[in-house]
C-alpha atoms as a PDB file:
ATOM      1  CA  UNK A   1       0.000   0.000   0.000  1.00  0.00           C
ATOM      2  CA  UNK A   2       1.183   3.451  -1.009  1.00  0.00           C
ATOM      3  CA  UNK A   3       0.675   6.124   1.993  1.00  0.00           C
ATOM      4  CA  UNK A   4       1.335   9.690   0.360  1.00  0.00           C
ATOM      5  CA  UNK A   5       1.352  13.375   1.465  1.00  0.00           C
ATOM      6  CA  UNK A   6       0.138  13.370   4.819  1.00  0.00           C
ATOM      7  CA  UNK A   7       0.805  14.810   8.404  1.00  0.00           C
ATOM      8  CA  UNK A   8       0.436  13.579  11.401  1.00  0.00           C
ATOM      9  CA  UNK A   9       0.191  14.852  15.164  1.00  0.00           C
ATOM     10  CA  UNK A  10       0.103  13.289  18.062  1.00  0.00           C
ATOM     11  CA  UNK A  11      -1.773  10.409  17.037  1.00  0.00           C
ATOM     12  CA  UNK A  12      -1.922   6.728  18.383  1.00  0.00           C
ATOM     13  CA  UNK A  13      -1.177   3.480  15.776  1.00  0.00           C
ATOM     14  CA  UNK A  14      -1.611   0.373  17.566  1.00  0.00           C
ATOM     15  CA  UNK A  15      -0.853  -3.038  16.271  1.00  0.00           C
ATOM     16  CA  UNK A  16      -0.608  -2.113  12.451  1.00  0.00           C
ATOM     17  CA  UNK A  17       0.941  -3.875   9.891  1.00  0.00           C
ATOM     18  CA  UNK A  18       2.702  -1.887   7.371  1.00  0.00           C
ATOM     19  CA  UNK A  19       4.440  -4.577   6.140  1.00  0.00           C
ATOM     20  CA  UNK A  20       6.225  -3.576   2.573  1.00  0.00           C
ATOM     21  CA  UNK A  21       4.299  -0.520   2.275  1.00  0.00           C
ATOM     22  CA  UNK A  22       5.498   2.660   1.155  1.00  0.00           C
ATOM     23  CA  UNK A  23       5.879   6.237   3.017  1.00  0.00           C
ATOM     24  CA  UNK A  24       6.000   9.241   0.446  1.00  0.00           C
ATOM     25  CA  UNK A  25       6.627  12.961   2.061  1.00  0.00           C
ATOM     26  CA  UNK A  26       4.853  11.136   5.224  1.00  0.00           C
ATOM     27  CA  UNK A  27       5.302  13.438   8.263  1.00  0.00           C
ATOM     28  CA  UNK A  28       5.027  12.571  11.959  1.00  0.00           C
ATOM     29  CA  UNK A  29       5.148  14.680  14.736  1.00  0.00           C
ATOM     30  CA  UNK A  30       4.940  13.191  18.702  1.00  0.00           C
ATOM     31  CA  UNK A  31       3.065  10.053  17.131  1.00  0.00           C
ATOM     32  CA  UNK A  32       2.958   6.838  19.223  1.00  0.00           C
ATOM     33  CA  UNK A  33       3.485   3.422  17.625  1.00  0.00           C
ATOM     34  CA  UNK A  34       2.408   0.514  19.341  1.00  0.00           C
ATOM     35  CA  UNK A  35       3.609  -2.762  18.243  1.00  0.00           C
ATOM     36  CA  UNK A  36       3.169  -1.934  14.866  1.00  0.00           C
ATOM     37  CA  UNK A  37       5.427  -4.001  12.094  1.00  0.00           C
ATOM     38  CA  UNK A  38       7.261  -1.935   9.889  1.00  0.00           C
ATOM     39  CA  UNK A  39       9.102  -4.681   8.107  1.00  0.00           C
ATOM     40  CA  UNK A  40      10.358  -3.908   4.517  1.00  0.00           C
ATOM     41  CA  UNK A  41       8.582  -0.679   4.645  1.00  0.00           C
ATOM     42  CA  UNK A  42      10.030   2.156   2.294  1.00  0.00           C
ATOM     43  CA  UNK A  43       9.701   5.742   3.113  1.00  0.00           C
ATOM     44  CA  UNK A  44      10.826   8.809   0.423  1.00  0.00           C
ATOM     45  CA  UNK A  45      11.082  12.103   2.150  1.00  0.00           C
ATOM     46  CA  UNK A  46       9.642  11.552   5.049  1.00  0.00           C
ATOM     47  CA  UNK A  47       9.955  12.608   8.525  1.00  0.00           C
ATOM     48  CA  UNK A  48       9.239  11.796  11.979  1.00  0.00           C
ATOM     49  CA  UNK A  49       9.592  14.256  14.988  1.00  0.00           C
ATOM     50  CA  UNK A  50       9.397  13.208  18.865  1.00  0.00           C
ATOM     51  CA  UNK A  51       8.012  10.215  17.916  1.00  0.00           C
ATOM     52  CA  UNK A  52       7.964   6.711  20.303  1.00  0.00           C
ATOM     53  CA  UNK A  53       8.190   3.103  18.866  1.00  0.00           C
ATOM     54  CA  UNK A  54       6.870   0.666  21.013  1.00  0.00           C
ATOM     55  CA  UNK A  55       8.183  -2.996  20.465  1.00  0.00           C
ATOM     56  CA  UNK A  56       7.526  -2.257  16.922  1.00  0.00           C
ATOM     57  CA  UNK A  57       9.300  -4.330  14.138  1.00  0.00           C
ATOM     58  CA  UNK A  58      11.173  -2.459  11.495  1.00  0.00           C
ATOM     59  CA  UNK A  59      13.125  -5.101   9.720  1.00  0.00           C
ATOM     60  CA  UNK A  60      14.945  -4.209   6.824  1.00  0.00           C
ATOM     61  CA  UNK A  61      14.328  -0.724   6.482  1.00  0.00           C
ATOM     62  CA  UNK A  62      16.399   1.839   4.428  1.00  0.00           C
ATOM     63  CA  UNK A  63      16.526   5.017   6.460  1.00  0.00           C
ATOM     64  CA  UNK A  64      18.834   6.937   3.796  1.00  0.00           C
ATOM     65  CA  UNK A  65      15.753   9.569   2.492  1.00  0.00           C
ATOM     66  CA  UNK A  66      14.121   9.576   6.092  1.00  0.00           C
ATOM     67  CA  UNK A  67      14.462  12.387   9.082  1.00  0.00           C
ATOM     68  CA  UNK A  68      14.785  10.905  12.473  1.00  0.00           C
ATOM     69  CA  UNK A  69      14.469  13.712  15.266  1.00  0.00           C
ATOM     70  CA  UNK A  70      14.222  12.671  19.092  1.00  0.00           C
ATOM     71  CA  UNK A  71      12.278   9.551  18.639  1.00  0.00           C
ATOM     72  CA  UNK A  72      12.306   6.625  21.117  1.00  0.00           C
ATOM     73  CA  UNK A  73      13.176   3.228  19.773  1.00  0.00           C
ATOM     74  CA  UNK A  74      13.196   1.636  22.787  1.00  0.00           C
ATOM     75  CA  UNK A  75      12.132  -2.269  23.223  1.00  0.00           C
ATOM     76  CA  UNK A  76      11.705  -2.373  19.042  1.00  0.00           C
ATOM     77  CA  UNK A  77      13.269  -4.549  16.346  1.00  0.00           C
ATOM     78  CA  UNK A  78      15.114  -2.801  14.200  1.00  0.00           C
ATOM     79  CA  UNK A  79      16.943  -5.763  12.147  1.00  0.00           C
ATOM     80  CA  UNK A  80      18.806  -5.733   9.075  1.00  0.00           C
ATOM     81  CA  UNK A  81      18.118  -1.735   8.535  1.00  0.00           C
ATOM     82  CA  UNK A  82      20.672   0.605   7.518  1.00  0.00           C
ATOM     83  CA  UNK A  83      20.626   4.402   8.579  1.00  0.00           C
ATOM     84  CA  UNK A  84      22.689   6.888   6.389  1.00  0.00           C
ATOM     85  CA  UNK A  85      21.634  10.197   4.528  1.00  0.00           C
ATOM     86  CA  UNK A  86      20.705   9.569   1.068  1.00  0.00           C
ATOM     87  CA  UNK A  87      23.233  11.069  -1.622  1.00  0.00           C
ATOM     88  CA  UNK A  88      22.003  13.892  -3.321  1.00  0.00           C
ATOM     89  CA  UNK A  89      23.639  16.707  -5.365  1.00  0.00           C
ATOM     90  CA  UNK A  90      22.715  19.547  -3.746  1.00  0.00           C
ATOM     91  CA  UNK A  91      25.626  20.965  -1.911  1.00  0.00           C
ATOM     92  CA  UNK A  92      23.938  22.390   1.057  1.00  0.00           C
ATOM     93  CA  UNK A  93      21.756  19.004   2.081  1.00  0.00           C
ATOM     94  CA  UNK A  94      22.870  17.561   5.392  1.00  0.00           C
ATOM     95  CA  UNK A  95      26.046  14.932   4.611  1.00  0.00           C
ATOM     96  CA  UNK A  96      25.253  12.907   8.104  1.00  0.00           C
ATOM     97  CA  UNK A  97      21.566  11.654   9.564  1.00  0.00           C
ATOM     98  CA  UNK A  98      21.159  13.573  12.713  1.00  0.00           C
ATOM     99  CA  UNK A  99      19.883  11.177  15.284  1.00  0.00           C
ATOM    100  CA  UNK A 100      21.192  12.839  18.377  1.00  0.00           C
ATOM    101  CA  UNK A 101      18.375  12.816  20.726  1.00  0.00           C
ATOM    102  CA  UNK A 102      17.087   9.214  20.192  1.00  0.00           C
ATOM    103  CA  UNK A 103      16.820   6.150  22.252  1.00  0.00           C
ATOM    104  CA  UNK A 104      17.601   2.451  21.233  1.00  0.00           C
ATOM    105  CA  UNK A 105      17.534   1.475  24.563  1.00  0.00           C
ATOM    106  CA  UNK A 106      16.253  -2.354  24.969  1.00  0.00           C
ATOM    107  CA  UNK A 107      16.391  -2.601  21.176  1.00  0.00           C
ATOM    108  CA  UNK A 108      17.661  -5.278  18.800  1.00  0.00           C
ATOM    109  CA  UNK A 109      19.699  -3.831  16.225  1.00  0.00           C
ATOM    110  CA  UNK A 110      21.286  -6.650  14.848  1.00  0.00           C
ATOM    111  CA  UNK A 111      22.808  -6.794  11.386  1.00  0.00           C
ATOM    112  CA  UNK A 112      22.012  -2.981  11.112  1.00  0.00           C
ATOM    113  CA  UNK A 113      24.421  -0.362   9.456  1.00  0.00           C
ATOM    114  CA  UNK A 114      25.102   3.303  10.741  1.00  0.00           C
ATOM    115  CA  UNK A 115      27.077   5.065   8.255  1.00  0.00           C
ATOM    116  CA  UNK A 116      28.030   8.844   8.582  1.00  0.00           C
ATOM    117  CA  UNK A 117      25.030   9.652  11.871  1.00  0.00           C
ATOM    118  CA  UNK A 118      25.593  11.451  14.292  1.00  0.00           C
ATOM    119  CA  UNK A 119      24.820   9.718  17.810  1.00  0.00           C
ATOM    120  CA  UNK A 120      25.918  11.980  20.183  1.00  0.00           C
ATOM    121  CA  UNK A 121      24.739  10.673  23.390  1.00  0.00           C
ATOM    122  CA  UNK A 122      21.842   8.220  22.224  1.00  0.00           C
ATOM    123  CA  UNK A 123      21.330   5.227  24.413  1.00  0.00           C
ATOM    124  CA  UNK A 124      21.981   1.901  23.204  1.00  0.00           C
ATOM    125  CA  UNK A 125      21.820   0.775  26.899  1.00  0.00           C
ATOM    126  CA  UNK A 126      20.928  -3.053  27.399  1.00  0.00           C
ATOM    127  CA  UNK A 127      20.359  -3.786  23.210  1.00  0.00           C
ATOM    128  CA  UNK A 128      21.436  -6.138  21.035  1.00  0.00           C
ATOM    129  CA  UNK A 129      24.540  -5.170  18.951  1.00  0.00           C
ATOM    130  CA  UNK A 130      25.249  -8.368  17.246  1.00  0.00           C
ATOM    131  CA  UNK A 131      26.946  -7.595  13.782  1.00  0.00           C
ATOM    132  CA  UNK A 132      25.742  -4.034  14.091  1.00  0.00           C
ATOM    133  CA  UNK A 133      28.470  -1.846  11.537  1.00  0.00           C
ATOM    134  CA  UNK A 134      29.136   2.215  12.834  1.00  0.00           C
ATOM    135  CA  UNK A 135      31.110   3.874  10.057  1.00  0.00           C
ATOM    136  CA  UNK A 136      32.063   7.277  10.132  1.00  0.00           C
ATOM    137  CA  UNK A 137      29.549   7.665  13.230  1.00  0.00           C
ATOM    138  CA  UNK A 138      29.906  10.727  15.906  1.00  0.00           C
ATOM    139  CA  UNK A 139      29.139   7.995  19.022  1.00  0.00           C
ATOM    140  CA  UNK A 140      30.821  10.385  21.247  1.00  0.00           C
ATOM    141  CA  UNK A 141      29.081  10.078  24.726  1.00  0.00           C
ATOM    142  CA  UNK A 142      27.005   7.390  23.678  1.00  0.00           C
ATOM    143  CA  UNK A 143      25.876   4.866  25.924  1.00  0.00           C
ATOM    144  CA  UNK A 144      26.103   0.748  25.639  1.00  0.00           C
ATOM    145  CA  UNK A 145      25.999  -0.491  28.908  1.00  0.00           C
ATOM    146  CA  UNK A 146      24.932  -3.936  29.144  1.00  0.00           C
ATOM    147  CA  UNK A 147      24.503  -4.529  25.472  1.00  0.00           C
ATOM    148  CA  UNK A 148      25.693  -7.282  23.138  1.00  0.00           C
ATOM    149  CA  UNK A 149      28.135  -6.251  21.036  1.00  0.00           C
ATOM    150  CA  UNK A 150      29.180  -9.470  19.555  1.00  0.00           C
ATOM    151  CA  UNK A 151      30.848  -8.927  16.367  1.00  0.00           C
ATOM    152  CA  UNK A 152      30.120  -5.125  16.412  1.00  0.00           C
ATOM    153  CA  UNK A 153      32.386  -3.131  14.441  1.00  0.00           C
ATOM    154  CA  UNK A 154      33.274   1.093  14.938  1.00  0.00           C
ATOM    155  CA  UNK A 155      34.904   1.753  12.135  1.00  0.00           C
ATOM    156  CA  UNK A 156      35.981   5.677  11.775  1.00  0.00           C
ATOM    157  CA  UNK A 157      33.536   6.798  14.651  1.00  0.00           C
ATOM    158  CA  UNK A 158      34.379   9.282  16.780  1.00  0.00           C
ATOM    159  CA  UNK A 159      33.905   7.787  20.557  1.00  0.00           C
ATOM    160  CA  UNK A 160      35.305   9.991  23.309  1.00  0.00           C
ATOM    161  CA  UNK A 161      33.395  10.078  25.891  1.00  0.00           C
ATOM    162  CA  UNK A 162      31.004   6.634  24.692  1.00  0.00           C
ATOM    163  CA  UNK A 163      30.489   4.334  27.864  1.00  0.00           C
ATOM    164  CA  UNK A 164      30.898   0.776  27.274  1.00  0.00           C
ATOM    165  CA  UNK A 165      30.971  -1.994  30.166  1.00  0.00           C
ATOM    166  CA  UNK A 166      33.669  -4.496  30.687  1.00  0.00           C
ATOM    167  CA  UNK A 167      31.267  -6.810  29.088  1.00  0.00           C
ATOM    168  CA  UNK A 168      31.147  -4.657  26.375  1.00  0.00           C
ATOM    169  CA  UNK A 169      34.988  -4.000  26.106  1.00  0.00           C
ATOM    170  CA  UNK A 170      35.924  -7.450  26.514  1.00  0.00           C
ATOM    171  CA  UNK A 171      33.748  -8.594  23.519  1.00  0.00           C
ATOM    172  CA  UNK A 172      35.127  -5.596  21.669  1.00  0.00           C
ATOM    173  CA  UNK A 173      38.682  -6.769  22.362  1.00  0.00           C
ATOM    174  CA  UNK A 174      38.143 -10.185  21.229  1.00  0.00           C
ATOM    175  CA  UNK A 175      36.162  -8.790  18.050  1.00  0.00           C
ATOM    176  CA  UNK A 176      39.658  -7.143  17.560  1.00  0.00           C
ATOM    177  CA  UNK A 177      41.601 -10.620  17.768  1.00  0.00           C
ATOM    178  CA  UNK A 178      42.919  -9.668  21.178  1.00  0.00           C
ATOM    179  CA  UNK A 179      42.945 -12.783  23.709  1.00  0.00           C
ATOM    180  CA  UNK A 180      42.722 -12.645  27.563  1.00  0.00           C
ATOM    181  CA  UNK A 181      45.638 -13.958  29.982  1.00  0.00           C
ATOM    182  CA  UNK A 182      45.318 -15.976  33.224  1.00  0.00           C
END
């Protein structure tokens, strides 16, 4: 199904399926999703704005011609998705995805690519990591506590300041090829 030209304000979707459809110049603003599913979804210029996910799936999703401002990911599915900032020729459109400001707390991100986002100080507290890529990511003050970060991979990302537990660093280290002594 093709959804087209329309805004939205703080408005409620609960258990929707959305499955393969596709967003065109969609905008959201403080919308609530409630396990909706997402999955395969497409969406062209479109926008959402203080908006909350709530154990929603959105599975192999292409976020490169999408704005993402302050929403809340938290407890959602967010496999196999890639977020970037679509090329373009226009010299003056933004070269990274600004998602400073958003929560992935609780979430399952695994097998999902950032490349060139900024993530200044989102939570990735307590998610799954597993084969996530960050290329070229600001994930300075960012927070991973108690996430899996098996076979994670920061590859260019600036990270001063990013909290990571042991946990965390250890799995990082061995990602790395580094072993652990007696």
């Amino acid at each position: 199904m093709i959804h087209r030209g329309k805004d939205f304000e703080n408005q409620t979707f609960k258990s929707r399926e959305y499955v393969g459809d596709e967003f065109d110049f969609m905008h959201f603003s403080e919308c609530t999703f409630q396990y909706c599913d997402f999955s395969g979804s497409i969406f062209q210029n479109s926008s959402f704005w203080n908006c909350r996910f709530e154990e929603c799936k959105l599975n192999g999703i292409d976020f490169g011609s999408t704005n993402i401002t302050g929403c809340d990911f938290s407890g959602s599915i967010i496999k196999n998705s890639t977020f970037h900032t679509a090329p373009s020729n226009n010299k003056n459109r933004q070269k990274t995805l600004d998602l400073a400001g958003c929560k992935f707390t609780n979430t399952n991100l695994e097998r999902s690519v950032f490349y060139s986002c900024n993530l200044n100080g989102v939570s990735f507290s307590k998610s799954v990591v597993v084969q996530t890529v960050f290329e070229e990511c600001n994930l300075t003050k960012s927070d991973y506590t108690a996430s899996e970060l098996s076979g994670a991979n920061f590859i260019k990302c600036k990270t001063k300041g990013t909290i990571i537990d042991i946990g965390g660093a250890i799995t990082l280290a061995q990602n790395k090829g580094f072993t652990l002594g007696e």
